[in-house]
PDB file of N, CA and C in Angstrom:
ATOM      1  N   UNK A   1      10.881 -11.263   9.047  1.00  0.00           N
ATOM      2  CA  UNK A   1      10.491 -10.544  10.241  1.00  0.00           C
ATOM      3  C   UNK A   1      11.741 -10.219  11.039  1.00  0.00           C
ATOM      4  N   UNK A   2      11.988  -8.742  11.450  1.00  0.00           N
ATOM      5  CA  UNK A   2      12.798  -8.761  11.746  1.00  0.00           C
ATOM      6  C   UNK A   2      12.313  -8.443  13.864  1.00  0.00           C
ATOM      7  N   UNK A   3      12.995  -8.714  14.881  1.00  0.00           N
ATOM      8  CA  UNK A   3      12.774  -8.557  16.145  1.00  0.00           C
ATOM      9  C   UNK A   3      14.013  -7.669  16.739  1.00  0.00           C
ATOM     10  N   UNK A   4      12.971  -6.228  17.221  1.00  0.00           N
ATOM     11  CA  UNK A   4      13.315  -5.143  17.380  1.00  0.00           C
ATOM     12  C   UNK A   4      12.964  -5.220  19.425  1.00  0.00           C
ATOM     13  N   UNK A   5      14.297  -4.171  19.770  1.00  0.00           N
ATOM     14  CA  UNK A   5      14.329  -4.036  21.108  1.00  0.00           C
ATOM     15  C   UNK A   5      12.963  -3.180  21.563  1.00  0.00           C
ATOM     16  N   UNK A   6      12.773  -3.015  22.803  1.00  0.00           N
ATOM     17  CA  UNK A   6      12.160  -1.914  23.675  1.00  0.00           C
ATOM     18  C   UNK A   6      12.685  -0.305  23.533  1.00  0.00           C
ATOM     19  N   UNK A   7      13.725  -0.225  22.933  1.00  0.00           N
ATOM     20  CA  UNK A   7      14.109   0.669  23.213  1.00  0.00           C
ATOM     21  C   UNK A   7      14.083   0.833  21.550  1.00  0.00           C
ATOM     22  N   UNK A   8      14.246   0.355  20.666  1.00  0.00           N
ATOM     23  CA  UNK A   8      14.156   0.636  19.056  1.00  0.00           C
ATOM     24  C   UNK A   8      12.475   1.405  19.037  1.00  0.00           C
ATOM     25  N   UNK A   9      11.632   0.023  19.624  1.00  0.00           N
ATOM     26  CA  UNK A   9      10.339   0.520  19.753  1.00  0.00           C
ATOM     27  C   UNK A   9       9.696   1.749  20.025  1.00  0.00           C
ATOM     28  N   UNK A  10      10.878   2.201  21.055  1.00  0.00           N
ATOM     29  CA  UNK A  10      10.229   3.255  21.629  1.00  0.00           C
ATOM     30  C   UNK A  10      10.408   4.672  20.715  1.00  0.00           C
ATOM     31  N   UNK A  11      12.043   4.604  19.986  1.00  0.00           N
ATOM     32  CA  UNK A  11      12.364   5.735  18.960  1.00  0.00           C
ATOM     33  C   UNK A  11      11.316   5.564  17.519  1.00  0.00           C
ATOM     34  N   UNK A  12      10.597   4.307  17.450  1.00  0.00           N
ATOM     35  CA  UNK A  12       9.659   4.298  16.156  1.00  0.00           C
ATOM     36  C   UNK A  12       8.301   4.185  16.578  1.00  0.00           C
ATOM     37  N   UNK A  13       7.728   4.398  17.689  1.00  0.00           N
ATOM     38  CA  UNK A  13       6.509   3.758  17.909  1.00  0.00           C
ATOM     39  C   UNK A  13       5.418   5.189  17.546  1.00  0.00           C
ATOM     40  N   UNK A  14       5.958   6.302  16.965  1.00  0.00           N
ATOM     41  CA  UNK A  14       5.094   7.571  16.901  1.00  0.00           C
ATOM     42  C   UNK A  14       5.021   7.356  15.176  1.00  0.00           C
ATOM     43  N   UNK A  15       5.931   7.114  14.769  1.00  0.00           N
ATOM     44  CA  UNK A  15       5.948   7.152  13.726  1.00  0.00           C
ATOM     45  C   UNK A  15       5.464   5.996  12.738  1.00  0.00           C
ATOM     46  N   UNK A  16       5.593   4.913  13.455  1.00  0.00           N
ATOM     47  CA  UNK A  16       4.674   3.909  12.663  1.00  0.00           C
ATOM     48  C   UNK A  16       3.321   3.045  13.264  1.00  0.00           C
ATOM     49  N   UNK A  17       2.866   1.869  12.658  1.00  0.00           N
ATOM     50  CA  UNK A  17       1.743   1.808  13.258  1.00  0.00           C
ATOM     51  C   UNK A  17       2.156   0.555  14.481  1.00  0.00           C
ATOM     52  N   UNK A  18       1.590   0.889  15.886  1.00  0.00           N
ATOM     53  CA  UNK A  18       1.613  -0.348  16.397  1.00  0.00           C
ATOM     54  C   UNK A  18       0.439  -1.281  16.658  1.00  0.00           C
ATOM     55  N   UNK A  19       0.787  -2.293  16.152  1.00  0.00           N
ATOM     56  CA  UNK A  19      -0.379  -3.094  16.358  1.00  0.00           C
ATOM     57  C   UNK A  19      -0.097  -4.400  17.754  1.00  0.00           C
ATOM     58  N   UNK A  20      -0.930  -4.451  18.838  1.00  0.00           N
ATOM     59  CA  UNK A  20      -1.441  -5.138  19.795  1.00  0.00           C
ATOM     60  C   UNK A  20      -2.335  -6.354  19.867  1.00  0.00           C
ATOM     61  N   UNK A  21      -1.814  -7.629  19.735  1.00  0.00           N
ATOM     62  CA  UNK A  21      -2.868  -8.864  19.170  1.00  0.00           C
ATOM     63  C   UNK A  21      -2.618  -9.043  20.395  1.00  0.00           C
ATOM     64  N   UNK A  22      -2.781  -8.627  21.597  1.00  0.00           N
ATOM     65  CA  UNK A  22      -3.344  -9.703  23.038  1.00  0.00           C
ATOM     66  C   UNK A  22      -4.500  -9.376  22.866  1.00  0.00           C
ATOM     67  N   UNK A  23      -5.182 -10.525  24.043  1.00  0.00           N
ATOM     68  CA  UNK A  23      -6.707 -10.267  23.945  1.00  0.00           C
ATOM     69  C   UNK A  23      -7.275  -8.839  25.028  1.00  0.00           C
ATOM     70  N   UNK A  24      -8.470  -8.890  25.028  1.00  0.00           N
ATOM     71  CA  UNK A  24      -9.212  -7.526  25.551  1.00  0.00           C
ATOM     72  C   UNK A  24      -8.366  -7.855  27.686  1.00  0.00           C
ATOM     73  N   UNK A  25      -8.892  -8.207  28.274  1.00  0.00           N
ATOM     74  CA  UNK A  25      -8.269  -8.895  29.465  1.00  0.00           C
ATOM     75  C   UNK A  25      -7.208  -8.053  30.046  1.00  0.00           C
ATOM     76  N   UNK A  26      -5.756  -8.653  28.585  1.00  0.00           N
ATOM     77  CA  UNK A  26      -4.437  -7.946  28.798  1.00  0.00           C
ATOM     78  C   UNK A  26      -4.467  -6.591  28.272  1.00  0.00           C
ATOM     79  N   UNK A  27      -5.086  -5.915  27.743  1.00  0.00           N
ATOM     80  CA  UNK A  27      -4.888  -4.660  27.268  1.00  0.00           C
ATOM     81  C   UNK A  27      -5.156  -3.868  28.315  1.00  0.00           C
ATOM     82  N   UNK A  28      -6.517  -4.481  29.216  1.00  0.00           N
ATOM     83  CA  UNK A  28      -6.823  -3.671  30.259  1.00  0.00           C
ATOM     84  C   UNK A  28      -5.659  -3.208  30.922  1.00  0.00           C
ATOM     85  N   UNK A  29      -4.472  -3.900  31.098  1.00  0.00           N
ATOM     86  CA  UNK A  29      -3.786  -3.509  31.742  1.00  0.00           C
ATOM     87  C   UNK A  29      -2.442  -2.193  31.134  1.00  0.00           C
ATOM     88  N   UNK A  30      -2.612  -1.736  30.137  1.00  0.00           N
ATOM     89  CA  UNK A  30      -1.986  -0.896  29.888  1.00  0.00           C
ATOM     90  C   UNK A  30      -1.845  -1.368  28.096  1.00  0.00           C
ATOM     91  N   UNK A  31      -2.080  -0.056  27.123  1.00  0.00           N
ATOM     92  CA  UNK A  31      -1.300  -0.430  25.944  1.00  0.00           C
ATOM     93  C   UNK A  31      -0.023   0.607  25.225  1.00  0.00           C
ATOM     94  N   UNK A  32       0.411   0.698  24.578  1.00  0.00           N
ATOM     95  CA  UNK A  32       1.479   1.676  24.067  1.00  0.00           C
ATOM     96  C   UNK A  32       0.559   2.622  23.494  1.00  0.00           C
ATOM     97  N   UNK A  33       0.751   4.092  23.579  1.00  0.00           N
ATOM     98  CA  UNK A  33       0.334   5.025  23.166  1.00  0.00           C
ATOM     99  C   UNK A  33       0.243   5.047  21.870  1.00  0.00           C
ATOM    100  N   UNK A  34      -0.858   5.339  21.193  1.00  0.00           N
ATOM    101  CA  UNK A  34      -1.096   5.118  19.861  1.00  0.00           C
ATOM    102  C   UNK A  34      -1.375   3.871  19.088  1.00  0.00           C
ATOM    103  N   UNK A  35      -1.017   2.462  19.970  1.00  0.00           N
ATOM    104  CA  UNK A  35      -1.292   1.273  19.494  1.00  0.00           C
ATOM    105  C   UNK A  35      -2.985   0.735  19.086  1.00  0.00           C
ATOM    106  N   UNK A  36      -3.095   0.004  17.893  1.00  0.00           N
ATOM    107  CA  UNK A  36      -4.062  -0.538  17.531  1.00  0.00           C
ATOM    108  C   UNK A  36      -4.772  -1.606  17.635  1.00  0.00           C
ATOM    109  N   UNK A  37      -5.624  -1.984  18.767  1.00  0.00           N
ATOM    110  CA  UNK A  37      -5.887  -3.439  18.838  1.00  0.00           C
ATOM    111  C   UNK A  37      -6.463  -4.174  18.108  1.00  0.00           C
ATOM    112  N   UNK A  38      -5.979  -5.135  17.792  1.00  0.00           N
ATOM    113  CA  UNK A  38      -6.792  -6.270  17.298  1.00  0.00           C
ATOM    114  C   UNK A  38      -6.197  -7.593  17.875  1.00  0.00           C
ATOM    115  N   UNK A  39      -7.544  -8.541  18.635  1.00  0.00           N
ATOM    116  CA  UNK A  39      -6.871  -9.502  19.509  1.00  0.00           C
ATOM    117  C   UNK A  39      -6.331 -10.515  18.271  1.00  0.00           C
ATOM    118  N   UNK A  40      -5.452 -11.203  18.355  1.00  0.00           N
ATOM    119  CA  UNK A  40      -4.570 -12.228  17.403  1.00  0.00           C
ATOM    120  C   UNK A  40      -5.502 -12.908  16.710  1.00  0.00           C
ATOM    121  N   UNK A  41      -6.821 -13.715  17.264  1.00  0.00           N
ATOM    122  CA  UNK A  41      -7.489 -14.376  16.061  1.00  0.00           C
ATOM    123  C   UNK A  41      -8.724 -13.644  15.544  1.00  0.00           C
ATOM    124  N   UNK A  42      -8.283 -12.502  15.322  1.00  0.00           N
ATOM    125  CA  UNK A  42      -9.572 -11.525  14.515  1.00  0.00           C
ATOM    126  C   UNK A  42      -8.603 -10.825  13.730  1.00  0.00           C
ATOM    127  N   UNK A  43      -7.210 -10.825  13.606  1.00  0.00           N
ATOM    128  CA  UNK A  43      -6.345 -10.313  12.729  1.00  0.00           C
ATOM    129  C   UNK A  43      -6.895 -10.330  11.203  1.00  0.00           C
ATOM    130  N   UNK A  44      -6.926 -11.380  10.500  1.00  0.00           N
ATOM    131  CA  UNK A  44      -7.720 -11.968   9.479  1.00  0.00           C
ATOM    132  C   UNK A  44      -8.601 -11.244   8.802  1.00  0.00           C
ATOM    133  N   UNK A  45      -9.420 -11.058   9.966  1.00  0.00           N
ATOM    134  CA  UNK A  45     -10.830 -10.149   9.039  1.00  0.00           C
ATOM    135  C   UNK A  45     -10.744  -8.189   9.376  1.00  0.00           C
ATOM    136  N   UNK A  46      -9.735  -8.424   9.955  1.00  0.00           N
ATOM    137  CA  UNK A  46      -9.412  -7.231  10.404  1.00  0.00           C
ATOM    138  C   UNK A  46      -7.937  -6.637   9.980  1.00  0.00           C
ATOM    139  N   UNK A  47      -7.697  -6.880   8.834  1.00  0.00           N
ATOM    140  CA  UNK A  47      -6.443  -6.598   8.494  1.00  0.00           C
ATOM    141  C   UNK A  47      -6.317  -5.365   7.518  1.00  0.00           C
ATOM    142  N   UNK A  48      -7.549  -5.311   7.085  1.00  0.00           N
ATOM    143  CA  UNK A  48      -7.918  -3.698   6.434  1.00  0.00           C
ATOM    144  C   UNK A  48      -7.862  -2.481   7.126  1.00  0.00           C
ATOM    145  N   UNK A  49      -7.566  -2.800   8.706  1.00  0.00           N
ATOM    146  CA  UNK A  49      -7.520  -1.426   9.199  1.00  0.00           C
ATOM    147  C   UNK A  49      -6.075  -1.209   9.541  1.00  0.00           C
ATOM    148  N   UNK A  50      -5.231  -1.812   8.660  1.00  0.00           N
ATOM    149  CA  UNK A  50      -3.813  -1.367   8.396  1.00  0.00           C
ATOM    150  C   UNK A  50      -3.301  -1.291   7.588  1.00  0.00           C
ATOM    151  N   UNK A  51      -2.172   0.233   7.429  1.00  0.00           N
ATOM    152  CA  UNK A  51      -1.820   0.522   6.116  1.00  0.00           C
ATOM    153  C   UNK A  51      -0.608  -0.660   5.702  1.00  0.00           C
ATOM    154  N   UNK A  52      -0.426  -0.801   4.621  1.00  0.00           N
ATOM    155  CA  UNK A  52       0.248  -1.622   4.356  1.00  0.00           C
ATOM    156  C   UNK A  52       1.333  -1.016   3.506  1.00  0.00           C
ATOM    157  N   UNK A  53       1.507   0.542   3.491  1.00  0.00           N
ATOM    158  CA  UNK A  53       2.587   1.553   3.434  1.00  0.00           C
ATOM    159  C   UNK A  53       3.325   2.096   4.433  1.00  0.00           C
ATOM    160  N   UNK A  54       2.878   1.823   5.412  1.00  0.00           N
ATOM    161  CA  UNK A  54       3.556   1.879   7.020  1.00  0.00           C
ATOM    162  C   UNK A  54       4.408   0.371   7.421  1.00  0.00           C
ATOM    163  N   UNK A  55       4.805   0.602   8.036  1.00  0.00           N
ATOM    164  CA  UNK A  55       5.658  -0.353   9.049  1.00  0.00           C
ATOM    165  C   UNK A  55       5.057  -0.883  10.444  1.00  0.00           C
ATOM    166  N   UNK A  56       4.603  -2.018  10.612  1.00  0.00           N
ATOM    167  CA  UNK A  56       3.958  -1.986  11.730  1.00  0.00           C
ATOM    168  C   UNK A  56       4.707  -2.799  12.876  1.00  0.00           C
ATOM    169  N   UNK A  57       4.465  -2.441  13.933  1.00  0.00           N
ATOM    170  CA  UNK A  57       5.608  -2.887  15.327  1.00  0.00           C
ATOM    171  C   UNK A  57       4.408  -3.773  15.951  1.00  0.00           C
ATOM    172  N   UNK A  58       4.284  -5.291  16.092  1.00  0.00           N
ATOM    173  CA  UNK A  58       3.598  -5.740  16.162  1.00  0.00           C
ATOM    174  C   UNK A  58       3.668  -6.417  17.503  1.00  0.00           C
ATOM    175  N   UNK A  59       3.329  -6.217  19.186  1.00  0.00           N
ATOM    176  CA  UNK A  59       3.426  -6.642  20.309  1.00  0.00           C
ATOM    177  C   UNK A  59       2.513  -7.172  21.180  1.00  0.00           C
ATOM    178  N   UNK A  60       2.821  -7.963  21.835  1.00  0.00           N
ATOM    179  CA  UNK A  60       1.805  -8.825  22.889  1.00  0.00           C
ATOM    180  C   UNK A  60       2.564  -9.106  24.167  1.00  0.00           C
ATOM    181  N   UNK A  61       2.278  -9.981  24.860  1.00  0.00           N
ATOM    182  CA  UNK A  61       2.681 -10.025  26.290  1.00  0.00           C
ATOM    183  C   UNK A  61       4.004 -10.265  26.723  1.00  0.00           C
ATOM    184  N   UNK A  62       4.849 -10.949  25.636  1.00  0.00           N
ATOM    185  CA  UNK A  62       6.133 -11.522  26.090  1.00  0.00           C
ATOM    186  C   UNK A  62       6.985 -11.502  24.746  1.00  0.00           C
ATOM    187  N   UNK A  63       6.150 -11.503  23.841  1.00  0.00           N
ATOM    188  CA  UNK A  63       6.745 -11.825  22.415  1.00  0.00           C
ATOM    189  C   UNK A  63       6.641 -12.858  21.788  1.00  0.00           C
ATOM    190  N   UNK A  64       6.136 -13.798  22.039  1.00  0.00           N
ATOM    191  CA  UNK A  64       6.010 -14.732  21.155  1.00  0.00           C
ATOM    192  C   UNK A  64       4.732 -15.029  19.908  1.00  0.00           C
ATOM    193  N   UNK A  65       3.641 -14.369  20.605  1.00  0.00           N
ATOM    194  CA  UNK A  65       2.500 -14.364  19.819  1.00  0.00           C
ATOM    195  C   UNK A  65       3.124 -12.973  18.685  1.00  0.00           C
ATOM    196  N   UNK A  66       3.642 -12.184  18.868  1.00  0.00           N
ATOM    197  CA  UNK A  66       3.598 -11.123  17.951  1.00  0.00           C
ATOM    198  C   UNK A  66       4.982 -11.335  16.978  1.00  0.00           C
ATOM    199  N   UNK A  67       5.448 -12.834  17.212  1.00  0.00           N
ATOM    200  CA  UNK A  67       6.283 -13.215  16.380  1.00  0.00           C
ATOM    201  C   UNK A  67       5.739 -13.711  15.083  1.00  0.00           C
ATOM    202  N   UNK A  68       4.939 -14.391  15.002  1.00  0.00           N
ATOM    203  CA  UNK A  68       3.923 -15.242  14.675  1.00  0.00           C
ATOM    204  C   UNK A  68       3.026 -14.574  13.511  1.00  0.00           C
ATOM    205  N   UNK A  69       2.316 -13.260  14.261  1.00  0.00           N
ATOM    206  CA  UNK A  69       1.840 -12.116  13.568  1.00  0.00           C
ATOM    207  C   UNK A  69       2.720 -11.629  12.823  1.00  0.00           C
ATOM    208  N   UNK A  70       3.930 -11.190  13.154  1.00  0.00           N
ATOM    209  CA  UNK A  70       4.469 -10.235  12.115  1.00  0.00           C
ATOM    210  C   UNK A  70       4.779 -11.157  10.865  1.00  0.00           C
ATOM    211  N   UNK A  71       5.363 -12.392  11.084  1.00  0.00           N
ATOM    212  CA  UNK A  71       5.889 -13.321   9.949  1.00  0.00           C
ATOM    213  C   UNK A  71       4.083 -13.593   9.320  1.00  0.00           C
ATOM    214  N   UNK A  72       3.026 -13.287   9.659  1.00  0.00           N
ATOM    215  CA  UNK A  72       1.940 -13.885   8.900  1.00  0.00           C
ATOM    216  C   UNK A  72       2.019 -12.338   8.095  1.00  0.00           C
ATOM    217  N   UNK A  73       2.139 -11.379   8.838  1.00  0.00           N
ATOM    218  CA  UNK A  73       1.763 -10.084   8.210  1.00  0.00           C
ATOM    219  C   UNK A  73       3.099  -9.827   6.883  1.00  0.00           C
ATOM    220  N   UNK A  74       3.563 -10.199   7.058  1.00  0.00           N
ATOM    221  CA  UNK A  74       5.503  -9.886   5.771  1.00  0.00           C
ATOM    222  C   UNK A  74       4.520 -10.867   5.144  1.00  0.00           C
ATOM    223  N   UNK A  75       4.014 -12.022   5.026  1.00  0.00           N
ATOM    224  CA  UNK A  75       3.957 -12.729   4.322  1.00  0.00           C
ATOM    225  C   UNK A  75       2.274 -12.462   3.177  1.00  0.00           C
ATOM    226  N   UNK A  76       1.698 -11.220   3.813  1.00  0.00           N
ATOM    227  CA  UNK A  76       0.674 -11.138   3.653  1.00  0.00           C
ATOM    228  C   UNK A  76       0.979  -9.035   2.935  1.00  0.00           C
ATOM    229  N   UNK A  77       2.270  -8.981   2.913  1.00  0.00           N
ATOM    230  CA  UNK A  77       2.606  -7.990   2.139  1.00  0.00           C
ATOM    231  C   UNK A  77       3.107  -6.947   3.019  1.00  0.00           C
ATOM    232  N   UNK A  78       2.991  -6.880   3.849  1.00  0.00           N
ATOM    233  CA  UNK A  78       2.762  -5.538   4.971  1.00  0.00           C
ATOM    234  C   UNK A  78       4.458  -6.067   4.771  1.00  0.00           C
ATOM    235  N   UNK A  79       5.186  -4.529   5.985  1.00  0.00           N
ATOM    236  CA  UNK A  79       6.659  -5.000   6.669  1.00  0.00           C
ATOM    237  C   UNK A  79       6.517  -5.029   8.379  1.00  0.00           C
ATOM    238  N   UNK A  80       6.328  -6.132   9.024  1.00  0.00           N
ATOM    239  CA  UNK A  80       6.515  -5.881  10.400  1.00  0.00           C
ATOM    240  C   UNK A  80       7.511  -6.557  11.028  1.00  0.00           C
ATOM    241  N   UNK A  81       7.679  -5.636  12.064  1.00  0.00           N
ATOM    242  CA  UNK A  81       8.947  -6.524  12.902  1.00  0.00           C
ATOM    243  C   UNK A  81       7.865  -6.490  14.385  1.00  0.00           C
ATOM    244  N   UNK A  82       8.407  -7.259  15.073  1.00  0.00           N
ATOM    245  CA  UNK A  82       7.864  -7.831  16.540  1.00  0.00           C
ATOM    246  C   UNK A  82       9.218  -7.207  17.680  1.00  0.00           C
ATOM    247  N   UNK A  83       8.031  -7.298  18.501  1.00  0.00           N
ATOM    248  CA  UNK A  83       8.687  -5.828  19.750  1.00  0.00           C
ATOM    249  C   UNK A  83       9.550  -7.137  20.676  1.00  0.00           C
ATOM    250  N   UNK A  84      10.196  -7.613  20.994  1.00  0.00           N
ATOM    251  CA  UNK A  84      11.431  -8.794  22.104  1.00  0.00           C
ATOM    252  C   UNK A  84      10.703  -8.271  22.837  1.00  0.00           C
ATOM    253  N   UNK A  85      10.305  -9.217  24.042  1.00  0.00           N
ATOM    254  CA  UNK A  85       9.710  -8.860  25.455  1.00  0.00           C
ATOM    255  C   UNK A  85       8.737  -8.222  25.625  1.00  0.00           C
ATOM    256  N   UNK A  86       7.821  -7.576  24.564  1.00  0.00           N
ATOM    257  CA  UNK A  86       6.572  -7.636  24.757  1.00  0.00           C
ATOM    258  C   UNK A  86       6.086  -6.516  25.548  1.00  0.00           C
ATOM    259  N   UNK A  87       4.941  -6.675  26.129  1.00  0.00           N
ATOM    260  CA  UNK A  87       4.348  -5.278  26.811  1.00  0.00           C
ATOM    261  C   UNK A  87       5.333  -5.904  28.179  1.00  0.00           C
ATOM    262  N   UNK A  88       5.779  -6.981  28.796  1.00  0.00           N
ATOM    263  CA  UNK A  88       6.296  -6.967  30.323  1.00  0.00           C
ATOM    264  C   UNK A  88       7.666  -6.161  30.291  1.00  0.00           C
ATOM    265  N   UNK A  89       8.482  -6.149  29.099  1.00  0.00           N
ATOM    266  CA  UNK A  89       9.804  -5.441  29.275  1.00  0.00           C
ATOM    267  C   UNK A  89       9.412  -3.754  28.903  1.00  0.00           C
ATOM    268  N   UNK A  90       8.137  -3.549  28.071  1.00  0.00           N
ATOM    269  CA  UNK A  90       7.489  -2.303  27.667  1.00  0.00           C
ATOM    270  C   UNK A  90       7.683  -1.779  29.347  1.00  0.00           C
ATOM    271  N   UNK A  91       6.853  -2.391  29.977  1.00  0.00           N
ATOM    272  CA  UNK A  91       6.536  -1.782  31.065  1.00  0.00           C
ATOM    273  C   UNK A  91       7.323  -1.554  32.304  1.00  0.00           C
ATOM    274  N   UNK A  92       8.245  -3.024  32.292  1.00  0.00           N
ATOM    275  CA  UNK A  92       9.540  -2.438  33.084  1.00  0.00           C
ATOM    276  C   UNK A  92      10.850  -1.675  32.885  1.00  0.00           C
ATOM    277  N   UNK A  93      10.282  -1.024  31.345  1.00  0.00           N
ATOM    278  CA  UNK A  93      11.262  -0.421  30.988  1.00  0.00           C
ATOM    279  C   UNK A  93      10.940   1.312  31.681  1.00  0.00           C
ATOM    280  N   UNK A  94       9.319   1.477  32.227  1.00  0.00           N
ATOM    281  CA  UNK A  94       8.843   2.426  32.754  1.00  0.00           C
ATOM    282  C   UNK A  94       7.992   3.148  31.571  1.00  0.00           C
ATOM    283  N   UNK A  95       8.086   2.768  30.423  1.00  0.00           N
ATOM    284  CA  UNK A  95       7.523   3.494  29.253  1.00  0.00           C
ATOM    285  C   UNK A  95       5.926   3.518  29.742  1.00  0.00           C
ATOM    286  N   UNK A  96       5.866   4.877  28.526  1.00  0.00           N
ATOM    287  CA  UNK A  96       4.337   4.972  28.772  1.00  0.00           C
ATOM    288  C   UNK A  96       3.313   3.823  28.302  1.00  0.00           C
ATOM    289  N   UNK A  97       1.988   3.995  29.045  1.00  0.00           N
ATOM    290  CA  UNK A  97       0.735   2.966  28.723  1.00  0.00           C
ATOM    291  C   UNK A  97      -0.664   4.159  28.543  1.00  0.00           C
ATOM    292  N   UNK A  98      -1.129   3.547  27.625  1.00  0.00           N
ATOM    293  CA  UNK A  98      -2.272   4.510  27.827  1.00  0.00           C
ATOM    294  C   UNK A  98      -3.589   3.602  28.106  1.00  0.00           C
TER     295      UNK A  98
END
């Protein structure tokens, strides 16, 4: 797993898939444009709704949960790297939320 900046994120986030494991709660508050939710412990049964020919940028609140995810997801075939700082540096970086 490799851990990619806010600002890497932001030059790949159109182009690959992002996936969002916070729960419903935190999303309310803003997610990355185009991102895919699935809260962290429904990943599992919900892992078919990602390609596993894409690259997925895998983020949550601070970074640590989407550390976690991406090393389960490499290990489960996919390639993901995890976003450093999470949706709080997403957002004080001014980037968009949809």
């Amino acid at each position: 797993m490799a851990e990619i900046t806010v600002p890497e994120a932001q030059q790949r986030y159109t182009d690959e898939q992002v996936l969002d494991v916070r729960e419903d709660f935190e999303v309310r508050e803003g997610m990355i444009p185009t991102a895919l939710h699935i809260p962290m412990g429904q990943l599992g049964a919900r892992l078919d709704e990602l390609d596993k020919n894409r690259p997925v940028i895998v983020v949550c609140r601070s970074g640590r949960h989407s550390a976690t995810v991406a090393d389960a997801l490499n290990q489960a075939g996919f390639t993901a790297d995890t976003m450093a700082g999470g949706m709080i540096e997403w957002k004080q970086a001014g980037l968009p939320t949809g």
